[in-house]
Protein backbone atom coordinates (compact mmCIF):
# COMPACT_ATOMS: atom_id res chain seq x y z
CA UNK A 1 59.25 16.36 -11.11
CA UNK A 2 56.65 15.41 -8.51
CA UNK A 3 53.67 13.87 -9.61
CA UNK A 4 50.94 12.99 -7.79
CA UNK A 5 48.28 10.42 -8.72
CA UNK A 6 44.59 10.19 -7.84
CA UNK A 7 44.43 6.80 -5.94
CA UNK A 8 41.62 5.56 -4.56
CA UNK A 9 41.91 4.86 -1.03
CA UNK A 10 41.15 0.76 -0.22
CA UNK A 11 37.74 0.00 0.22
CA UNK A 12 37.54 -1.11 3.64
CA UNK A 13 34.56 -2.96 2.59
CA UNK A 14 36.04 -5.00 -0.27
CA UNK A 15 37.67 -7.55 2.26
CA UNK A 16 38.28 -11.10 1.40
CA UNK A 17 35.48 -12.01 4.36
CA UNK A 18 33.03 -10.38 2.47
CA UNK A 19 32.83 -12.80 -0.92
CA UNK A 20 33.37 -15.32 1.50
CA UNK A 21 29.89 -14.14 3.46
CA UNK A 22 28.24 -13.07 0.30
CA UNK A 23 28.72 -16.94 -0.47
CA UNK A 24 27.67 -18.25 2.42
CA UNK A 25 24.46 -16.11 2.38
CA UNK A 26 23.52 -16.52 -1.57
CA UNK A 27 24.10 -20.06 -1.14
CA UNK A 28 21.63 -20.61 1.81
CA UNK A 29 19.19 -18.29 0.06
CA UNK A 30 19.19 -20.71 -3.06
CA UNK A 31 18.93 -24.39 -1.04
CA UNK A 32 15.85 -22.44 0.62
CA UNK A 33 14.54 -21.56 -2.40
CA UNK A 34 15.19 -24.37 -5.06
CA UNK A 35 16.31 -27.29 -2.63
CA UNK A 36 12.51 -28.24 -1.80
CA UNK A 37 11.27 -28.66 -5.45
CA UNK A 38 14.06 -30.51 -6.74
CA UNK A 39 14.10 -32.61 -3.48
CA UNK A 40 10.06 -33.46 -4.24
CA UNK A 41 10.55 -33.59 -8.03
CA UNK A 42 13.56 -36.24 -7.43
CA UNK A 43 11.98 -38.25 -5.13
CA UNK A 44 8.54 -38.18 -7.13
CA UNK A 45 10.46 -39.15 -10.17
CA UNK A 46 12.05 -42.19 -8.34
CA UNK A 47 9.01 -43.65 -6.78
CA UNK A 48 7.06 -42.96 -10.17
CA UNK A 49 4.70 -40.70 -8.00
CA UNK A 50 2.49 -37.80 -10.02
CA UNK A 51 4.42 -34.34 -10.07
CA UNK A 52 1.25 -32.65 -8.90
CA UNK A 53 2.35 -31.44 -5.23
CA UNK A 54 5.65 -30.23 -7.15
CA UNK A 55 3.59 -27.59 -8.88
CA UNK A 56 2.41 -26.48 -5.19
CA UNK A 57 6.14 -25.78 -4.80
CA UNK A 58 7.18 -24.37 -8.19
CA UNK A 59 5.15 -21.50 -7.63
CA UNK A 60 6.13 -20.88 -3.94
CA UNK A 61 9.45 -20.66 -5.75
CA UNK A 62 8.69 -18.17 -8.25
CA UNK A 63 7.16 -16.05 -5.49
CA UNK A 64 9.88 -16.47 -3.77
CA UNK A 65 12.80 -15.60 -6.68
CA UNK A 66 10.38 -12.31 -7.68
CA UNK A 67 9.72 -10.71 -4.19
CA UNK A 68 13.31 -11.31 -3.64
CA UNK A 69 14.16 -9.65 -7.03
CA UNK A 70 11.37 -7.12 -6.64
CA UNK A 71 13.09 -5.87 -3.00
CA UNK A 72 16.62 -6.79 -3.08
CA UNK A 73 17.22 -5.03 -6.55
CA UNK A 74 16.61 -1.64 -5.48
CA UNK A 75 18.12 -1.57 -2.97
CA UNK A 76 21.41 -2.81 -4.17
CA UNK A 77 21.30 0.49 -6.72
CA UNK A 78 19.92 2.63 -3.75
CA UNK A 79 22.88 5.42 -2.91
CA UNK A 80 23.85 4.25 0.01
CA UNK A 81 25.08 0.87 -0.68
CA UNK A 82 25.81 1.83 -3.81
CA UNK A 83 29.20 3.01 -2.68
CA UNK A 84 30.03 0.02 -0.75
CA UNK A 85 32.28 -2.68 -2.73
CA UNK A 86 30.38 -5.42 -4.85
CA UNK A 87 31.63 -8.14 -2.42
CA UNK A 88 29.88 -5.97 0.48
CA UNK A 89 26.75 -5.21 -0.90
CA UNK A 90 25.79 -9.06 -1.60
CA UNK A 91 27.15 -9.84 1.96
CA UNK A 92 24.65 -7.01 2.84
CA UNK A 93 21.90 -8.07 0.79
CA UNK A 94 22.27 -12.38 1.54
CA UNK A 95 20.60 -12.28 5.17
CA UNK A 96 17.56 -10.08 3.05
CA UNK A 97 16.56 -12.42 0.85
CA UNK A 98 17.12 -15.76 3.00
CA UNK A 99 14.93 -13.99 5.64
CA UNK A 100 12.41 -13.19 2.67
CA UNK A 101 13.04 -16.55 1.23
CA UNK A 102 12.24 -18.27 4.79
CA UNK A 103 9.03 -16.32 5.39
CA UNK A 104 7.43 -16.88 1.88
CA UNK A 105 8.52 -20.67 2.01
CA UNK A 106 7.00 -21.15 5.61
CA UNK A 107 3.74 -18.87 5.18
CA UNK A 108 3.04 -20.79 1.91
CA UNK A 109 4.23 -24.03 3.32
CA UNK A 110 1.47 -23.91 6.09
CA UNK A 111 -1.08 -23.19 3.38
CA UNK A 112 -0.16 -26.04 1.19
């Protein structure tokens, strides 16, 4: 008897590079984002220096996390890259949101 199985055919896009570059990305995205608070809170905390300009900051981050959110999230369930392998679409998505993280830090930044 000959049976023959449904198998899906391997992603092309679900290659080891990809959580490797999904890493890589995500992990830049998050120094941008959280590194310059907890840089200013640390160093205000150890020269026993007001936490007001860290305020500044904490909302520049909170901008930054929920136009990130507000942008990348669609577009992760759009149809398109949908289809593409988890890995793939956050390897997609990473360069996104730094670039989005980078602009909102250094627009606010120059305001501050």
């Amino acid at each position: 008897m000959n049976v023959t199985q449904n198998v899906k055919p391997r992603d092309l896009a679900d290659w080891p590079a990809c959580r490797f570059l999904a890493l890589f990305f995500w992990s830049g995205v998050s120094l941008i984002t959280f590194g310059p608070v907890l840089l200013l809170a640390v160093l205000s905390v150890a020269w026993m220096q007001p936490l007001t300009p860290v305020i500044s900051l904490a909302r520049v981050t909170v901008l930054q996390v929920g136009l990130i959110a507000a942008v990348v999230t669609p577009l992760y369930f759009g149809p398109g890259i949908r289809r593409l392998a988890r890995s793939a679409r956050f390897a997609l998505l990473g360069p996104l949101a730094g670039a989005m993280a980078l602009a909102v830090f250094l627009c606010h930044g120059h305001h501050m």
